[in-house]
PDB file of N, CA and C in Angstrom:
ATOM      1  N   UNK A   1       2.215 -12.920   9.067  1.00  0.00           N
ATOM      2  CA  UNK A   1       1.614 -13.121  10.373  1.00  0.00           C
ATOM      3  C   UNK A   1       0.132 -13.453  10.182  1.00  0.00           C
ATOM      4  N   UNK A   2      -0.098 -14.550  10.898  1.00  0.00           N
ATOM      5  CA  UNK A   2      -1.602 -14.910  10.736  1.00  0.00           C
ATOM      6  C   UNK A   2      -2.767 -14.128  11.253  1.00  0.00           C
ATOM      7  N   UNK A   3      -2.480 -13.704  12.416  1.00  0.00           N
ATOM      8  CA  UNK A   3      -3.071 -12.616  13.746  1.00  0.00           C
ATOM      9  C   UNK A   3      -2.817 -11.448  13.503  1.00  0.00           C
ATOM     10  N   UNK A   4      -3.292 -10.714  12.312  1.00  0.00           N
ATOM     11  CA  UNK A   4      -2.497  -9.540  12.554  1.00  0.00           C
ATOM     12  C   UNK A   4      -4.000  -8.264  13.271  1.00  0.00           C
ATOM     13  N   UNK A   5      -4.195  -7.038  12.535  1.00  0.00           N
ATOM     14  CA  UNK A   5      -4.831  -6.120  13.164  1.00  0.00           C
ATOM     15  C   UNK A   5      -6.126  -6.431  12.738  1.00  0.00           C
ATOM     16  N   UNK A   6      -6.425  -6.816  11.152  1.00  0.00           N
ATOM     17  CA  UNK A   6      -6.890  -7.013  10.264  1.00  0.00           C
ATOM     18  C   UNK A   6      -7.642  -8.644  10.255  1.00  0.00           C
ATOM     19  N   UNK A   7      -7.257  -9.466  10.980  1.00  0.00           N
ATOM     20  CA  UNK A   7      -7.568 -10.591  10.993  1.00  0.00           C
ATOM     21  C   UNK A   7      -9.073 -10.675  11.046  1.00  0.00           C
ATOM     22  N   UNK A   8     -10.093 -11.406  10.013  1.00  0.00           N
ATOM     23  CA  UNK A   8     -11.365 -11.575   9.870  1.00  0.00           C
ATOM     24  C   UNK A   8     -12.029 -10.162   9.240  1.00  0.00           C
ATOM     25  N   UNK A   9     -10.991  -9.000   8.687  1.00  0.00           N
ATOM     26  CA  UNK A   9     -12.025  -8.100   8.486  1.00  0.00           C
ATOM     27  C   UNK A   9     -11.395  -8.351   7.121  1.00  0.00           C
ATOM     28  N   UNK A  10     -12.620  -8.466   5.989  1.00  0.00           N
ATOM     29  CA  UNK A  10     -12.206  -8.537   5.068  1.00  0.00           C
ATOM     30  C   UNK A  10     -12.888  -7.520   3.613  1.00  0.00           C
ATOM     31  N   UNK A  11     -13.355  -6.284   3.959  1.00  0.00           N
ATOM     32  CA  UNK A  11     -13.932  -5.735   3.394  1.00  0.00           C
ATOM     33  C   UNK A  11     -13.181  -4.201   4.418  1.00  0.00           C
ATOM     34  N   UNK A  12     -13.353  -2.542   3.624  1.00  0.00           N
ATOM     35  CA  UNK A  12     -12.729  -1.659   3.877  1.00  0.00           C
ATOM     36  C   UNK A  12     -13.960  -1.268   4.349  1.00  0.00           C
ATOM     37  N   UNK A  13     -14.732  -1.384   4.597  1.00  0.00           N
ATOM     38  CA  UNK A  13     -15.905  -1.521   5.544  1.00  0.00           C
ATOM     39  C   UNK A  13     -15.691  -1.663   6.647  1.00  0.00           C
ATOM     40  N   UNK A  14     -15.875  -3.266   7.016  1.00  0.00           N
ATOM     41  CA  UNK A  14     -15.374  -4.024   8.288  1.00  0.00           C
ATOM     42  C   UNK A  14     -14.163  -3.453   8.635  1.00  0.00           C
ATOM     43  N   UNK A  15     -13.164  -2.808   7.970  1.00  0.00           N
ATOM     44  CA  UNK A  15     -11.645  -2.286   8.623  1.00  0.00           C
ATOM     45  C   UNK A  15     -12.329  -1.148   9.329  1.00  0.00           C
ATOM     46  N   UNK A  16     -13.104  -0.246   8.643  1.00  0.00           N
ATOM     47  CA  UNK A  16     -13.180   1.123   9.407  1.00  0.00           C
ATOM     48  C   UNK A  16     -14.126   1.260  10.129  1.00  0.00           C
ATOM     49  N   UNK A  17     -15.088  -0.040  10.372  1.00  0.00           N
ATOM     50  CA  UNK A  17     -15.835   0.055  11.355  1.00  0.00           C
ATOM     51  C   UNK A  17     -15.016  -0.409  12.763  1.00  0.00           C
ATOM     52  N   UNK A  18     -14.559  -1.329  12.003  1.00  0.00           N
ATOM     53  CA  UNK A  18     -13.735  -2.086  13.772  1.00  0.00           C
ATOM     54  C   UNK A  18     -12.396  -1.503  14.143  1.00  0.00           C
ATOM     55  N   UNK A  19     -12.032  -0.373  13.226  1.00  0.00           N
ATOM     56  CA  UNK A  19     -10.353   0.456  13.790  1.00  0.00           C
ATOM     57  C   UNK A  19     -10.920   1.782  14.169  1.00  0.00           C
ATOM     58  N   UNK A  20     -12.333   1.999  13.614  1.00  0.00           N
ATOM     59  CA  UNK A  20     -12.657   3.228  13.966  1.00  0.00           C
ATOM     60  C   UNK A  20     -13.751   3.281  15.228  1.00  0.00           C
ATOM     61  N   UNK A  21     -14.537   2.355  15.411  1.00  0.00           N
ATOM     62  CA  UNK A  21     -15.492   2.450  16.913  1.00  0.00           C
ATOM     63  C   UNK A  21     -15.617   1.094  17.615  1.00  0.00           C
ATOM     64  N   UNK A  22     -14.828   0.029  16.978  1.00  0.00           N
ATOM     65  CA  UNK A  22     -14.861  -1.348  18.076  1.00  0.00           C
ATOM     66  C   UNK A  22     -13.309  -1.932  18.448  1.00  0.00           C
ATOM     67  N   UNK A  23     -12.728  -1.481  18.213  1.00  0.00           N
ATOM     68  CA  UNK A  23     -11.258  -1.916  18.834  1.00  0.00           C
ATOM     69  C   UNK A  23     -10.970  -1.789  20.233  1.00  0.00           C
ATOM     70  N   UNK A  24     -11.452  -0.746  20.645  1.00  0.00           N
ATOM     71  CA  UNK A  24     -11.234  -0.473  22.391  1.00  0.00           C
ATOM     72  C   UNK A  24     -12.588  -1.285  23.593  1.00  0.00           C
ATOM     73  N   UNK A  25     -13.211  -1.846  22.780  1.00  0.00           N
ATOM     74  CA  UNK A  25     -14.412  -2.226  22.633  1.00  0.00           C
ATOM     75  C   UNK A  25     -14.228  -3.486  23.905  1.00  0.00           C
ATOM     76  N   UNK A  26     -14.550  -3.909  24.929  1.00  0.00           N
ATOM     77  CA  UNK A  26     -14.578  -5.702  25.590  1.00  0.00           C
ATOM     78  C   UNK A  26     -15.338  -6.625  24.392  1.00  0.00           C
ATOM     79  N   UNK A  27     -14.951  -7.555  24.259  1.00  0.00           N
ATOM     80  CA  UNK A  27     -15.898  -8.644  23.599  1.00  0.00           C
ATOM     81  C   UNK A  27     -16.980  -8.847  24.435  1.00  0.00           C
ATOM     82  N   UNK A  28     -18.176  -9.311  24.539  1.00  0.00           N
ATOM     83  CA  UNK A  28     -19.141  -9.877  25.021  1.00  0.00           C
ATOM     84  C   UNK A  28     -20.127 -10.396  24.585  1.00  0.00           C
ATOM     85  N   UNK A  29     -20.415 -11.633  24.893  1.00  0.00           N
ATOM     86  CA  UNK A  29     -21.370 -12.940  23.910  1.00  0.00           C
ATOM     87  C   UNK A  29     -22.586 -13.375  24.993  1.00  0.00           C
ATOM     88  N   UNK A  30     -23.092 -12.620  24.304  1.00  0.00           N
ATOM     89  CA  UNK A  30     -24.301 -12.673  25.157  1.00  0.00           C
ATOM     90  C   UNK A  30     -25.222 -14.171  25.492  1.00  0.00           C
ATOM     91  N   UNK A  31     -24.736 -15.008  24.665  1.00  0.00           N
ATOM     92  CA  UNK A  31     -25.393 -16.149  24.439  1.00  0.00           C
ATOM     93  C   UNK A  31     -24.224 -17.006  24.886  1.00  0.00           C
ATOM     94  N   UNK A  32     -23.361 -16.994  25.772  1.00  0.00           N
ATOM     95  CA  UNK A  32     -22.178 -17.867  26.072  1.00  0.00           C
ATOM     96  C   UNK A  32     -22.249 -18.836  27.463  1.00  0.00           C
ATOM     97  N   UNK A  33     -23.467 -18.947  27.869  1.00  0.00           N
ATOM     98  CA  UNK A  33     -24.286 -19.426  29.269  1.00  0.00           C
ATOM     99  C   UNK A  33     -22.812 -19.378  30.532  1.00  0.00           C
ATOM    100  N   UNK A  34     -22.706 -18.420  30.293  1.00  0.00           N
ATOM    101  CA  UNK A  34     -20.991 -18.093  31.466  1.00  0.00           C
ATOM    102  C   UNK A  34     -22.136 -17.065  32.580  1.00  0.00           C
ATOM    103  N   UNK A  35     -21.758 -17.654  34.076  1.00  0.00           N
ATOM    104  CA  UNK A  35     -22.482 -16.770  34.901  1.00  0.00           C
ATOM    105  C   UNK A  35     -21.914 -14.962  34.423  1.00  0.00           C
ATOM    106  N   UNK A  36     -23.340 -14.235  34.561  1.00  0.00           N
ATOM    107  CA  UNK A  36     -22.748 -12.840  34.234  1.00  0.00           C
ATOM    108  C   UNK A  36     -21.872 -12.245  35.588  1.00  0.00           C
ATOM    109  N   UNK A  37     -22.013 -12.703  36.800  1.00  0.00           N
ATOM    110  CA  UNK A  37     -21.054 -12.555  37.860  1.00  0.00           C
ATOM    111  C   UNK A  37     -19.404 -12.672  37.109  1.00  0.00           C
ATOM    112  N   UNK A  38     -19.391 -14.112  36.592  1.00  0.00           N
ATOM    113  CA  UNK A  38     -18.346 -14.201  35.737  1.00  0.00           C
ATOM    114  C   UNK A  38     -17.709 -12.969  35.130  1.00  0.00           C
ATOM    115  N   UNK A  39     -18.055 -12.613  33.857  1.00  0.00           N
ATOM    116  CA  UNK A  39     -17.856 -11.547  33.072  1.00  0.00           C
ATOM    117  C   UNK A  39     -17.880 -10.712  33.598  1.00  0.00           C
ATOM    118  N   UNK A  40     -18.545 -10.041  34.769  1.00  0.00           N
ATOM    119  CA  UNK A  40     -18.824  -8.360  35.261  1.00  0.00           C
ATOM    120  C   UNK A  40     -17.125  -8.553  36.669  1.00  0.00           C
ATOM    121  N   UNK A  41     -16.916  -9.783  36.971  1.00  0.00           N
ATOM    122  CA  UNK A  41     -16.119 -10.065  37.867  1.00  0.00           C
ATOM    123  C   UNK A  41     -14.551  -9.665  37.250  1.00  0.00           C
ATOM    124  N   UNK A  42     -14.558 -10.208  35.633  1.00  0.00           N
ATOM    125  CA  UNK A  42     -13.255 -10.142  34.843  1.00  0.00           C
ATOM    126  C   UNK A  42     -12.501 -11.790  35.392  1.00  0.00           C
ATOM    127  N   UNK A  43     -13.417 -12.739  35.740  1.00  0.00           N
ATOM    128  CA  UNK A  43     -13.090 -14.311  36.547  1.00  0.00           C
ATOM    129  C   UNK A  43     -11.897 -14.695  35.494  1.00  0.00           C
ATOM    130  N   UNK A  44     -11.046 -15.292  35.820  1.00  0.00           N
ATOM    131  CA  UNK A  44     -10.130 -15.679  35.254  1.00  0.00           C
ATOM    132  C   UNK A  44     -10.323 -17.535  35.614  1.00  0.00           C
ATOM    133  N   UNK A  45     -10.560 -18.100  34.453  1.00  0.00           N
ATOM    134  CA  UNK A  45     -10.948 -19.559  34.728  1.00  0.00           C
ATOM    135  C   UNK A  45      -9.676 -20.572  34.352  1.00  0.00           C
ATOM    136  N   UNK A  46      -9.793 -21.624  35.017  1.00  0.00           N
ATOM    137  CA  UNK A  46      -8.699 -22.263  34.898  1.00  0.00           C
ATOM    138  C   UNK A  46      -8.121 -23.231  33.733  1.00  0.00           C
ATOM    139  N   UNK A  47      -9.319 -23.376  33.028  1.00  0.00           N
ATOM    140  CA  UNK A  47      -8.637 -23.839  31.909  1.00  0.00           C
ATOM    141  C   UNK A  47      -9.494 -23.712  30.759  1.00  0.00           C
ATOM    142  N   UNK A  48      -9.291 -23.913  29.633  1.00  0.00           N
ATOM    143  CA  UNK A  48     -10.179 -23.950  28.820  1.00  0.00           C
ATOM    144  C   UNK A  48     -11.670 -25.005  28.501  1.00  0.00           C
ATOM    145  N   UNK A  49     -11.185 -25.641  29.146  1.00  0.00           N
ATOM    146  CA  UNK A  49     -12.352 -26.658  29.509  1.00  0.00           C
ATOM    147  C   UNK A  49     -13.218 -26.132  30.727  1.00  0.00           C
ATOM    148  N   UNK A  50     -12.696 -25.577  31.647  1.00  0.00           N
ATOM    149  CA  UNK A  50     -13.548 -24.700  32.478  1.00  0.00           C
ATOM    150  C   UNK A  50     -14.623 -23.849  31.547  1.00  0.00           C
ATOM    151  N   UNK A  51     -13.952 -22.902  30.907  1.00  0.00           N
ATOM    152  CA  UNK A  51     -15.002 -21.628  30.011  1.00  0.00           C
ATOM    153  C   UNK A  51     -15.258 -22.552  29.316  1.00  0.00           C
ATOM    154  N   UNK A  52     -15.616 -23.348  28.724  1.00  0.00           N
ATOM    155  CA  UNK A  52     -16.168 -23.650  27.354  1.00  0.00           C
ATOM    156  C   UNK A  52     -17.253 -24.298  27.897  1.00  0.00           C
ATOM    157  N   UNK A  53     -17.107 -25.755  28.664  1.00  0.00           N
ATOM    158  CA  UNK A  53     -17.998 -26.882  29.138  1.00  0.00           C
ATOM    159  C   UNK A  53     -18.626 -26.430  30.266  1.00  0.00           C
ATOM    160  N   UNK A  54     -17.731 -26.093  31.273  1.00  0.00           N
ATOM    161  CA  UNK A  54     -18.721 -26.100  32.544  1.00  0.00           C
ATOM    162  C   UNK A  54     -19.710 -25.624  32.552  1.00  0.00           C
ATOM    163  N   UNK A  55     -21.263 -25.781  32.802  1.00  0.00           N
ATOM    164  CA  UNK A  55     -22.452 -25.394  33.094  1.00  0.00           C
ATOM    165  C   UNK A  55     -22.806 -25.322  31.891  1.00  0.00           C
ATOM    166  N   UNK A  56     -22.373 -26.083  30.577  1.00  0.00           N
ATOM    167  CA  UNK A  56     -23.208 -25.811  29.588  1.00  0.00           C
ATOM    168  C   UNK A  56     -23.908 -26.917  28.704  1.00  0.00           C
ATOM    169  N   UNK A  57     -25.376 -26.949  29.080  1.00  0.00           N
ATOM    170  CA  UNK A  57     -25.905 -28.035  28.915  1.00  0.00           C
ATOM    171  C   UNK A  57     -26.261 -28.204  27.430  1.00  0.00           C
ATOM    172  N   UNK A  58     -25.600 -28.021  27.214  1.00  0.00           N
ATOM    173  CA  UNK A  58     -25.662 -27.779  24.902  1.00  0.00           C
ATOM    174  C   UNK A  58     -24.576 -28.737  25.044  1.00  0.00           C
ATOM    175  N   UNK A  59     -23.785 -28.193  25.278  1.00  0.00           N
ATOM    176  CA  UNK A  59     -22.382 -29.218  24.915  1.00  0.00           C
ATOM    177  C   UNK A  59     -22.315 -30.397  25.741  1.00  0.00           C
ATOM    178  N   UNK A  60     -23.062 -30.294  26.516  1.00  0.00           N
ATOM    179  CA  UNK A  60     -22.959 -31.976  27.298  1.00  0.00           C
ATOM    180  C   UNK A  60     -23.645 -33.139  26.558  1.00  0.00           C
ATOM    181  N   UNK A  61     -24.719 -31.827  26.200  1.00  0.00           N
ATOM    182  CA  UNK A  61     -26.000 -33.177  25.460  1.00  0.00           C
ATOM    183  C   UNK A  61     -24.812 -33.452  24.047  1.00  0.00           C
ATOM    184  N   UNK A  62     -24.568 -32.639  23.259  1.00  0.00           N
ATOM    185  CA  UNK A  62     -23.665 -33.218  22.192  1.00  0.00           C
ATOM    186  C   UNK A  62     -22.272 -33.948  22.475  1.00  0.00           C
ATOM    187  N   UNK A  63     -21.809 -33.584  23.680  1.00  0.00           N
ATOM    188  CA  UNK A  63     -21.099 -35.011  23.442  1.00  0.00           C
ATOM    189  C   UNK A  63     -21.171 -36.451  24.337  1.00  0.00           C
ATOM    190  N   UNK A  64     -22.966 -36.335  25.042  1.00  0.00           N
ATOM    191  CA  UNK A  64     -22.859 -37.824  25.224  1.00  0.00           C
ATOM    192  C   UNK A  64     -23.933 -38.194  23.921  1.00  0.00           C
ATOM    193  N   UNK A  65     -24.389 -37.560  22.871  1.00  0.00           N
ATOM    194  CA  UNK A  65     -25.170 -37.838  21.807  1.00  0.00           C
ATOM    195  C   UNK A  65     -23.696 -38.279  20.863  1.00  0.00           C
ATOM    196  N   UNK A  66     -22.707 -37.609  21.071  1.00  0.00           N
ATOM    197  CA  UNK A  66     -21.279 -38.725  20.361  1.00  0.00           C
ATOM    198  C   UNK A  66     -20.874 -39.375  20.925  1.00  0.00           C
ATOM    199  N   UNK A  67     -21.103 -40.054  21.512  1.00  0.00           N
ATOM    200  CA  UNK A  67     -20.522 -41.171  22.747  1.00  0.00           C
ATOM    201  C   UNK A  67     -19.267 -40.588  24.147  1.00  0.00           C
ATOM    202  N   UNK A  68     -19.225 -39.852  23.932  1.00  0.00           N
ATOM    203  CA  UNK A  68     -18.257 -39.558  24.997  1.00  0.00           C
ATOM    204  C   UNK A  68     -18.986 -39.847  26.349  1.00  0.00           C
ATOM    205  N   UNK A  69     -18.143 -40.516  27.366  1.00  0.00           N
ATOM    206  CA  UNK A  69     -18.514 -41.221  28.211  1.00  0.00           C
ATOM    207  C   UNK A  69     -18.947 -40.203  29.484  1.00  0.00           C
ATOM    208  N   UNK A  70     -20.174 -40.490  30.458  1.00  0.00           N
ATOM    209  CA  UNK A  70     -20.341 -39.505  31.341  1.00  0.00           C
ATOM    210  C   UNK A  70     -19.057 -38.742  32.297  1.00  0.00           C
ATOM    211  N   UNK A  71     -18.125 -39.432  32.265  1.00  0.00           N
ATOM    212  CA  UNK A  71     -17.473 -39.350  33.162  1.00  0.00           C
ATOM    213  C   UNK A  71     -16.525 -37.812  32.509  1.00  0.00           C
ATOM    214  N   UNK A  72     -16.557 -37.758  31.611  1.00  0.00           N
ATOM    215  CA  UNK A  72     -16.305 -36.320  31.007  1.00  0.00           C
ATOM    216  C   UNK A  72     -16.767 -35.556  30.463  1.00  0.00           C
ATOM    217  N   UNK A  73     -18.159 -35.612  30.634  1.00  0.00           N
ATOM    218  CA  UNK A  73     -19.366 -35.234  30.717  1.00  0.00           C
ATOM    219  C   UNK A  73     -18.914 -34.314  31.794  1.00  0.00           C
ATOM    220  N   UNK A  74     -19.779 -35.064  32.959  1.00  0.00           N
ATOM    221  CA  UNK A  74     -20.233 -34.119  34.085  1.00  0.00           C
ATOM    222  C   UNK A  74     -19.390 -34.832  35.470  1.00  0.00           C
ATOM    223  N   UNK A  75     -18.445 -35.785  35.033  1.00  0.00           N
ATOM    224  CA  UNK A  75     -17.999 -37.026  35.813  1.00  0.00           C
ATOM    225  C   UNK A  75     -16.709 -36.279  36.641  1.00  0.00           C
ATOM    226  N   UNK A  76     -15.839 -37.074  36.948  1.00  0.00           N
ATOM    227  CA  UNK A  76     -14.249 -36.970  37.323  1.00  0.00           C
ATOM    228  C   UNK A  76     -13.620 -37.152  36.753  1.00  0.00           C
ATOM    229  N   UNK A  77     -13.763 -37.346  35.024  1.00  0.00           N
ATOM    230  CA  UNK A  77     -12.792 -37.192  34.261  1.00  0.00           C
ATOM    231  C   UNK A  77     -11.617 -35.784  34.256  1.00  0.00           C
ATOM    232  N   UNK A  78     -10.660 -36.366  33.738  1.00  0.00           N
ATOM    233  CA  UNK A  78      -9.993 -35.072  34.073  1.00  0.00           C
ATOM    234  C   UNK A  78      -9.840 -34.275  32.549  1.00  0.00           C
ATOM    235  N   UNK A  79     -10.141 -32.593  32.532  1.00  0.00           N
ATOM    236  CA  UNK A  79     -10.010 -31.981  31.515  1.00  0.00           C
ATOM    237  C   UNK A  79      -9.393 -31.895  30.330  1.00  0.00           C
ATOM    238  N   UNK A  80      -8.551 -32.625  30.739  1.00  0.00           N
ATOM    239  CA  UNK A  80      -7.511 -33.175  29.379  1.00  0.00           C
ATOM    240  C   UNK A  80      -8.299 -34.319  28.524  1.00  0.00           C
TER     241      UNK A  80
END
């Protein structure tokens, strides 16, 4: 199994820090420009292109700095 309990901890360190005081733990990324209404709400967004792109002006500038066209940018392109 690829996913298992253990996944990314790779030292008996990292196991007994994260089975012993961060497992019950929420994730939270403090640097993820997601309204904190969002997160404190538990918002359930509609797609993954919602959480990732929307409102985040890092990733817009990089992908019209790769050519991707405005229109899926900030346009009516559709998320797919």
């Amino acid at each position: 199994m690829l996913f298992d309990d253990d996944f990314l901890l790779e030292t008996d360190v990292a196991r007994d820090l994260y089975h012993r005081y961060a497992v019950g733990s929420p994730i939270i990324d403090y640097h993820c420009h997601l309204p904190p209404e969002h997160i404190a709400s538990d918002h359930r967004f509609r797609s993954l292109t919602e959480v990732w792109l929307d409102g985040d002006h890092y990733k817009w500038r990089a992908m019209r700095t790769n050519g991707v066209n405005e229109r899926f940018v900030t346009g009516d392109g559709t998320p797919r």
